[in-house]
Protein backbone atom coordinates (compact mmCIF):
# COMPACT_ATOMS: atom_id res chain seq x y z
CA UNK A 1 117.53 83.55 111.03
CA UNK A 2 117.17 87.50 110.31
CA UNK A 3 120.24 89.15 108.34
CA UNK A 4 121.32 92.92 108.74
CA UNK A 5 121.15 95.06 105.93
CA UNK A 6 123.14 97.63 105.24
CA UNK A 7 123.39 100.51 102.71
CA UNK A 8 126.59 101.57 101.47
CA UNK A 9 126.20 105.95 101.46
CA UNK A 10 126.45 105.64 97.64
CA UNK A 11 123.68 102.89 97.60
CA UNK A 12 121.52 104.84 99.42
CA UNK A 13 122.28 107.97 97.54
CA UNK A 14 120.54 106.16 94.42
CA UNK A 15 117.47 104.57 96.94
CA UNK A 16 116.98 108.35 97.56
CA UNK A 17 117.14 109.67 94.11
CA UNK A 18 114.55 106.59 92.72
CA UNK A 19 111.31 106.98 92.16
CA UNK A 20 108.87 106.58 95.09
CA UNK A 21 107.07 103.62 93.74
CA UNK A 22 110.71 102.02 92.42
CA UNK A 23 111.99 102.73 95.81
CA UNK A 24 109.45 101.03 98.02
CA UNK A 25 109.07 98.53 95.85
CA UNK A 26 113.05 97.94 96.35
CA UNK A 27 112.46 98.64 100.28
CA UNK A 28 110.16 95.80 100.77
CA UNK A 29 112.59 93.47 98.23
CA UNK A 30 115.09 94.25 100.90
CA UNK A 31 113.12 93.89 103.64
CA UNK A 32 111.56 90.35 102.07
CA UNK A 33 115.48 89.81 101.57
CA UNK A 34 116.31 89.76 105.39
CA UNK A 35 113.99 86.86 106.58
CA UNK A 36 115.74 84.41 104.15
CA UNK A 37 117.34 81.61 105.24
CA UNK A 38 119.62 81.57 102.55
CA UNK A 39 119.80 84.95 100.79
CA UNK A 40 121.84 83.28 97.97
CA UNK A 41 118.94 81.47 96.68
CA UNK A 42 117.19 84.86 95.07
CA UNK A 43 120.46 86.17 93.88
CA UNK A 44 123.14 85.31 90.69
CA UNK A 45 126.70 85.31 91.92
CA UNK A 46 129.14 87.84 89.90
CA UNK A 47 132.06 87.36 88.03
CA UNK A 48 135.00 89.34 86.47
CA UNK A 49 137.75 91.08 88.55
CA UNK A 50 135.40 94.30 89.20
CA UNK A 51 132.32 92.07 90.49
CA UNK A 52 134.40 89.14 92.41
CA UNK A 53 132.58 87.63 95.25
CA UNK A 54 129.27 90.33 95.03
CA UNK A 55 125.66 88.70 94.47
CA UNK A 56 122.89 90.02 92.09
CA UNK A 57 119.30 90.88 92.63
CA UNK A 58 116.84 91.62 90.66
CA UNK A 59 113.85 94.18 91.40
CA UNK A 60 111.96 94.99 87.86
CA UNK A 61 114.45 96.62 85.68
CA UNK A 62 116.73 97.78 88.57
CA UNK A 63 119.68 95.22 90.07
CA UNK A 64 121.21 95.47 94.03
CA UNK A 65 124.87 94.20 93.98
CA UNK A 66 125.62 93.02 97.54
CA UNK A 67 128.69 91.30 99.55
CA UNK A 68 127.27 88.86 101.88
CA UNK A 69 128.86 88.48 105.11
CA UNK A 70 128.04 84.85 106.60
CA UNK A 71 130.12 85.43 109.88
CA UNK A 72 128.38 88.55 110.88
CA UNK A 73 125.16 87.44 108.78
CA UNK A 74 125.50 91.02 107.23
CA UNK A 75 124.49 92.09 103.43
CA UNK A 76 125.79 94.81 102.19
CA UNK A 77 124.45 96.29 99.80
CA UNK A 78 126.96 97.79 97.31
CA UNK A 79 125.40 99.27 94.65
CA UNK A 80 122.23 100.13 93.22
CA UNK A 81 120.79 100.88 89.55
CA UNK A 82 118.91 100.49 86.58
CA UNK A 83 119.99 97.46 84.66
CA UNK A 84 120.92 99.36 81.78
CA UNK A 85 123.67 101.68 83.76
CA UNK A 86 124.74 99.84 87.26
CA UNK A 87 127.68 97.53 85.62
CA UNK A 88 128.99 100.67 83.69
C-alpha cells in the first residue's frame, strides 16, 4: 500500500527555506514515510485543542505534524520545524 503525500504551501515554504542536507534528509523521511503500511507506527499522536487528531514525526531535531487521511490514504503534511519553534 503506497500513501500520497502532500505539502501544505506553508510546509513547503519551511522544506524550501531548510538547509540542503536537513531538507533531503527530511525528503527521503517522507519518501521512506509513503511505503508504510501503517504510517502511525513511526509517529506520536497529538493532543490539546490546537494539535487534535495531527501525528508527530521526528527527523533529527526537526518534527512534521501531519493529518492522516485513511479514506483517501492521504498525509498531509501540516507543518514543519525545528523542535524548539514548530509548537509555538
Amino acid at each position: 500500500m503506497t500513501w500520497n503525500i502532500k505539502l501544505e504551501a506553508g510546509a513547503l515554504r519551511e522544506l524550501k527555506k531548510l538547509d540542503k542536507t536537513i531538507r533531503r534528509r527530511i525528503e527521503q523521511f517522507i519518501d521512506r514515510l509513503a511505503i508504510e503500511e501503517n504510517p502511525r507506527a513511526r509517529g506520536i499522536a497529538l493532543q490539546g485543542k490546537t494539535y487534535d487528531g495531527l501525528w508527530r514525526y521526528r527527523v533529527g531535531d526537526y518534527r512534521l505534524i501531519c493529518q492522516i487521511q485513511d479514506q483517501e490514504l492521504i498525509i498531509l503534511v501540516v507543518e514543519i520545524g525545528h523542535r524548539g519553534n514548530i509548537y509555538r
